[in-house]
N, C-alpha and C. Protein backbone atom coordinates (compact mmCIF):
# COMPACT_ATOMS: atom_id res chain seq x y z
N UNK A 1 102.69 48.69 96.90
CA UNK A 1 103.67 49.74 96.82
C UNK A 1 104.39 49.85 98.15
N UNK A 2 105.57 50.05 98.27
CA UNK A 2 106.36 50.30 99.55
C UNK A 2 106.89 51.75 99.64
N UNK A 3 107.35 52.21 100.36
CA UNK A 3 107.04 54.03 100.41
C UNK A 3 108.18 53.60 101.93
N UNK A 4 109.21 54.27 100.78
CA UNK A 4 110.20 54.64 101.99
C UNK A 4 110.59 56.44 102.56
N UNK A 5 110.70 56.46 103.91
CA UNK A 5 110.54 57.78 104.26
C UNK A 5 112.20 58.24 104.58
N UNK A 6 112.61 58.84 103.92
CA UNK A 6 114.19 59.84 104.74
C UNK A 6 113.59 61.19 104.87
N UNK A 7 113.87 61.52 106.58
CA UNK A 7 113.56 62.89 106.90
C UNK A 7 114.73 63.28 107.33
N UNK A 8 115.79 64.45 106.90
CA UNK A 8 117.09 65.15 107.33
C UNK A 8 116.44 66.35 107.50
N UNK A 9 116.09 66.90 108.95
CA UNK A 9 116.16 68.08 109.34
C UNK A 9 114.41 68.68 108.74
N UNK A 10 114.88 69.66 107.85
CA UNK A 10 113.50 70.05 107.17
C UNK A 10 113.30 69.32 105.64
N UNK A 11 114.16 68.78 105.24
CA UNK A 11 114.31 67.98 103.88
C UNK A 11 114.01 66.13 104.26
N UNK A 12 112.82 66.43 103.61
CA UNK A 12 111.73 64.68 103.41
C UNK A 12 111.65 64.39 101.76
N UNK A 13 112.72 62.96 102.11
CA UNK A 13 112.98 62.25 101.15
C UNK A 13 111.84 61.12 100.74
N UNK A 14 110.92 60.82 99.87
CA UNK A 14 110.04 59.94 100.10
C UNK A 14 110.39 58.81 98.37
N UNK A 15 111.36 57.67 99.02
CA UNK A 15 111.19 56.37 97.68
C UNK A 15 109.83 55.62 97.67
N UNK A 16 109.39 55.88 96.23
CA UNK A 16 108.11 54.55 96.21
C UNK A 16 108.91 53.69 95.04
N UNK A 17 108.39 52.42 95.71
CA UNK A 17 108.67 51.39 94.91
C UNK A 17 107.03 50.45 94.66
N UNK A 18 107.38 50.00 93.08
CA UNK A 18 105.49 49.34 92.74
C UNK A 18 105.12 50.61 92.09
N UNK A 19 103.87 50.39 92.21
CA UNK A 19 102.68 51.16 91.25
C UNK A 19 101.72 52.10 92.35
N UNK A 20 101.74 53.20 91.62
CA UNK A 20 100.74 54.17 92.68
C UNK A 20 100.05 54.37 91.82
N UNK A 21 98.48 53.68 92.06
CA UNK A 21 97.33 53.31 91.42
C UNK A 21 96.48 54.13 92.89
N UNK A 22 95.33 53.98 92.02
CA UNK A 22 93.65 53.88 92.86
C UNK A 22 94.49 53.04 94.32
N UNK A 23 94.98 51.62 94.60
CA UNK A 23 94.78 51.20 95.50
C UNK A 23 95.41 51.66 96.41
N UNK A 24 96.86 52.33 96.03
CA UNK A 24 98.14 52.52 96.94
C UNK A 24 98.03 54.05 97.29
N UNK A 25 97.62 54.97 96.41
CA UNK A 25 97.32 56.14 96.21
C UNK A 25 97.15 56.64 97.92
N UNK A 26 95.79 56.29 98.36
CA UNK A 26 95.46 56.79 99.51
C UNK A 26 96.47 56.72 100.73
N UNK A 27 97.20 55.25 100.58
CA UNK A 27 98.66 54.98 101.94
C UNK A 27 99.82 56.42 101.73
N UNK A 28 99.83 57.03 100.16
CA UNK A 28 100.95 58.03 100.09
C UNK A 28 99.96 58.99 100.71
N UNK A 29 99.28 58.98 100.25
CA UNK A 29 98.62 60.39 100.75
C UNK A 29 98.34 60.74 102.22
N UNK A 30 98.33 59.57 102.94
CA UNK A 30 98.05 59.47 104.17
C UNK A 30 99.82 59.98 104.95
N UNK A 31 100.66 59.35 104.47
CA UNK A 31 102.03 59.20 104.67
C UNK A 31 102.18 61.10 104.39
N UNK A 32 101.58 61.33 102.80
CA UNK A 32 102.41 62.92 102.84
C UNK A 32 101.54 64.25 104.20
N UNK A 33 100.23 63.21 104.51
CA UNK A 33 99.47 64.01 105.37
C UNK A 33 100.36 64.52 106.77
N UNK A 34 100.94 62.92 107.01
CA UNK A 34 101.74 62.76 108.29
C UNK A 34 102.78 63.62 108.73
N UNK A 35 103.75 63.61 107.17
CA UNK A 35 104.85 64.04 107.00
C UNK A 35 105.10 65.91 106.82
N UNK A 36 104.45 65.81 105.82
CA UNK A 36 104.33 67.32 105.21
C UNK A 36 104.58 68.82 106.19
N UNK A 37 103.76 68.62 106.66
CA UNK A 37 103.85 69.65 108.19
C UNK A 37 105.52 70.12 108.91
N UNK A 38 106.65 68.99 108.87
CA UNK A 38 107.59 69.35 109.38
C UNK A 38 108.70 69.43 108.05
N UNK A 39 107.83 69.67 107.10
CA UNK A 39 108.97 69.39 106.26
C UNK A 39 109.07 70.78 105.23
N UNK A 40 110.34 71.13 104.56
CA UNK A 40 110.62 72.94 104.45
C UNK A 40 110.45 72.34 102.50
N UNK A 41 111.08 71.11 102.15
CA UNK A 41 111.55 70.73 100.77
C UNK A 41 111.13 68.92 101.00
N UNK A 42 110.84 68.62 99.33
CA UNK A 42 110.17 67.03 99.28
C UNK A 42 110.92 67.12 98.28
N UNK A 43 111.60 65.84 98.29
CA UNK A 43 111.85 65.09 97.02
C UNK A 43 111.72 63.58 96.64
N UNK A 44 111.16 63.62 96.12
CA UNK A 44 110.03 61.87 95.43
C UNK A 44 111.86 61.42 95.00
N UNK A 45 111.84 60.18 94.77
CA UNK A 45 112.66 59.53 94.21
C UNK A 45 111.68 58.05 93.61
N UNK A 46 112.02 58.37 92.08
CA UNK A 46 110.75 57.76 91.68
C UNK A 46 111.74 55.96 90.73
N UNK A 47 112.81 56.01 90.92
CA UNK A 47 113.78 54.89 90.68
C UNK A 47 113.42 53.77 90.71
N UNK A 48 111.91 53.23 91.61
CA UNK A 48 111.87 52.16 91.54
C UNK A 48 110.10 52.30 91.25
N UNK A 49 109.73 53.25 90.74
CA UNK A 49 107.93 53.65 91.10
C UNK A 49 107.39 52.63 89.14
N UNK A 50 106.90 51.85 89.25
CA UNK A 50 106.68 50.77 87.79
C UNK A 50 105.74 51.48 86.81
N UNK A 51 104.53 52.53 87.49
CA UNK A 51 103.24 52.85 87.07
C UNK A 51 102.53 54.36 88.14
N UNK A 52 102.00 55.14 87.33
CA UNK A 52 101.35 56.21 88.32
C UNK A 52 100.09 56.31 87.31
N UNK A 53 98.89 56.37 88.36
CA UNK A 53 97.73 56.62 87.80
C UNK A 53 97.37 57.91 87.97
N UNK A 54 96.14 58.52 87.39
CA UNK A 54 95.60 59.64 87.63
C UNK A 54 95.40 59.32 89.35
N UNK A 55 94.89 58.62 90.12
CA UNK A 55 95.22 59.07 91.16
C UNK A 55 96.45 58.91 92.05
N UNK A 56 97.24 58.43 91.77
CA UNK A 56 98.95 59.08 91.87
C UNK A 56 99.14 60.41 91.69
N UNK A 57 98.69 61.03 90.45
CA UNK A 57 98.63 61.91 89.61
C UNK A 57 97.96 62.96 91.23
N UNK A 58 97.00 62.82 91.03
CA UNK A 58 96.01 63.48 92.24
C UNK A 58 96.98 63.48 93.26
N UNK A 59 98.10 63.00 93.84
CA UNK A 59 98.11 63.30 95.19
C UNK A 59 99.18 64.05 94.75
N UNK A 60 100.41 63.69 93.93
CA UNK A 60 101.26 64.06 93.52
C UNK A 60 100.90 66.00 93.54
N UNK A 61 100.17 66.15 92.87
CA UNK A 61 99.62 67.62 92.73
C UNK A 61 99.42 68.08 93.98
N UNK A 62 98.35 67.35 94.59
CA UNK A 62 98.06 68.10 96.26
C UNK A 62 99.53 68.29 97.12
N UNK A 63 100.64 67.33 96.79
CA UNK A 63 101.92 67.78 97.73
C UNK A 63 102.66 68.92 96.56
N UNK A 64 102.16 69.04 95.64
CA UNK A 64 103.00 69.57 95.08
C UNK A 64 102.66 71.53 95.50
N UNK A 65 101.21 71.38 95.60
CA UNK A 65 100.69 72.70 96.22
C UNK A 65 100.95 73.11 97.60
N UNK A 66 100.67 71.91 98.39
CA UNK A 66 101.32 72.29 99.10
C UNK A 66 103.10 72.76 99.52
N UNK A 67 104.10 72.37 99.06
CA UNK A 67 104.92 72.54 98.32
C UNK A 67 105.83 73.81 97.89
N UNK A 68 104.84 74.30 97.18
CA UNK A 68 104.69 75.13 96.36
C UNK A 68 104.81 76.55 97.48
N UNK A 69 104.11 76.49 98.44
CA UNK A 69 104.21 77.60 99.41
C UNK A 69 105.41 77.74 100.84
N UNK A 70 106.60 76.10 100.26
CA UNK A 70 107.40 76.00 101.27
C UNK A 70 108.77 76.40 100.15
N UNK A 71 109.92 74.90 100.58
CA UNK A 71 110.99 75.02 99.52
C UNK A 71 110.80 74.56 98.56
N UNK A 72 109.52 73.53 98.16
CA UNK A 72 109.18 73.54 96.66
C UNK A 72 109.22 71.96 96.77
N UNK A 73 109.49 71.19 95.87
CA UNK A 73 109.36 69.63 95.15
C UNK A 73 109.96 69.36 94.18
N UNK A 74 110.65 68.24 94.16
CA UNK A 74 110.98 67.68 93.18
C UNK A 74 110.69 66.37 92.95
N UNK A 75 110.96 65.62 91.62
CA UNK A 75 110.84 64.12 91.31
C UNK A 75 112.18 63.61 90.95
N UNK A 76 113.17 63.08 90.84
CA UNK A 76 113.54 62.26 90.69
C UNK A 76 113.49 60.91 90.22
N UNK A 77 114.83 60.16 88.89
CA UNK A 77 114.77 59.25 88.49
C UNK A 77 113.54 58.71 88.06
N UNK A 78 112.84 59.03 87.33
CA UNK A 78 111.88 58.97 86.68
C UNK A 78 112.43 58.12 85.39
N UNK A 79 111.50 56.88 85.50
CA UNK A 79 111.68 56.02 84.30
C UNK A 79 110.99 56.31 82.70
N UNK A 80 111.25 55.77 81.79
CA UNK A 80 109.99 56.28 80.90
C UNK A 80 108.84 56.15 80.70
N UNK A 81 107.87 55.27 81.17
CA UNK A 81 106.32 55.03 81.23
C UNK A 81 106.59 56.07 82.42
N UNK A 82 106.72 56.13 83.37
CA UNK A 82 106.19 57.69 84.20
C UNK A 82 105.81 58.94 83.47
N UNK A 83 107.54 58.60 82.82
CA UNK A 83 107.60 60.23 82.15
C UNK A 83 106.82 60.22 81.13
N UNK A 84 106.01 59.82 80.64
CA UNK A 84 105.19 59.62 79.56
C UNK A 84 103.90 60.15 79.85
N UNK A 85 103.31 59.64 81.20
CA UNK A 85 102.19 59.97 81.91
C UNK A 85 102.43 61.03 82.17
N UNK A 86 103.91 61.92 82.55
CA UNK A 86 103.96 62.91 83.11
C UNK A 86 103.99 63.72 81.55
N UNK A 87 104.13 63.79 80.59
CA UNK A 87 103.98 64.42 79.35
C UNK A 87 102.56 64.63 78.86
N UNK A 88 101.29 63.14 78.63
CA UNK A 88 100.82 63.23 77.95
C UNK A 88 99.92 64.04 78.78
N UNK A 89 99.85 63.69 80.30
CA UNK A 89 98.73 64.79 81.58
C UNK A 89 99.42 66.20 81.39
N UNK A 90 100.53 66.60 81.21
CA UNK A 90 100.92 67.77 81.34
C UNK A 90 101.94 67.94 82.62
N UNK A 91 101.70 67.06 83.15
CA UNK A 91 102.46 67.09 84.92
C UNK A 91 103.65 67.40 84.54
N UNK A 92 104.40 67.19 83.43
CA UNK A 92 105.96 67.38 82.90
C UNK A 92 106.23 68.68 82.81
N UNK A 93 105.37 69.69 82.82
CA UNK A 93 105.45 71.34 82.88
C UNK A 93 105.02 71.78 83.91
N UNK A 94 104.49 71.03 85.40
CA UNK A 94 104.31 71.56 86.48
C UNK A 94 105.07 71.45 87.53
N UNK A 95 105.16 69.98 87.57
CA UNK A 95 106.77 69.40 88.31
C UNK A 95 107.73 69.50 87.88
N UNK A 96 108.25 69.97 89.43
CA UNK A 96 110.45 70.13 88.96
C UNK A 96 111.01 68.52 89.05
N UNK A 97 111.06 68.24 87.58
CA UNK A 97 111.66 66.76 87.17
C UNK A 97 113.33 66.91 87.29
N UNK A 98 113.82 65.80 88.29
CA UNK A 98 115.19 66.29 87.93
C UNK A 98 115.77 64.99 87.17
């Protein structure tokens, strides 16, 4: 997975491209650990993301709480096997999908 970072000001832009599985999972999470702290609003841009596992799923949630107590989160460009995962887990009624 490749995980591109745009930070403007307090707004962190984060593209993944590939699959956020079990293996890749922990590099985002490490990345939103890094990031998160200076940042007011997140928005995923998910345009090139192939596959998200439950632990995708897992981190996705932990930024999303965190998140949740700043300017909030969004996803972006979401293909349809995402959005599918994001339906059948429920994630499609917790995340702001744009």
């Amino acid at each position: 997975m490749t995980i591109t970072k745009n930070q403007n000001g307090a707004n962190l832009e984060i593209a993944l491209e590939g699959r956020l599985d079990t293996m890749t999972a922990p590099e985002l999470e490490a990345e939103l650990n890094a990031s998160l702290p200076g940042a007011d609003t997140l928005t995923f841009d998910f345009s090139k993301l192939a596959y998200i596992s439950s632990a995708g799923l897992r981190v996705l949630l932990s930024a999303h709480k965190v998140m949740s107590a700043k300017g909030g989160m969004k996803v972006t460009h979401v293909n349809e096997i995402v959005q599918e995962v994001f339906d059948v887990t429920g994630f499609a009624d917790i995340l702001n999908i744009a």
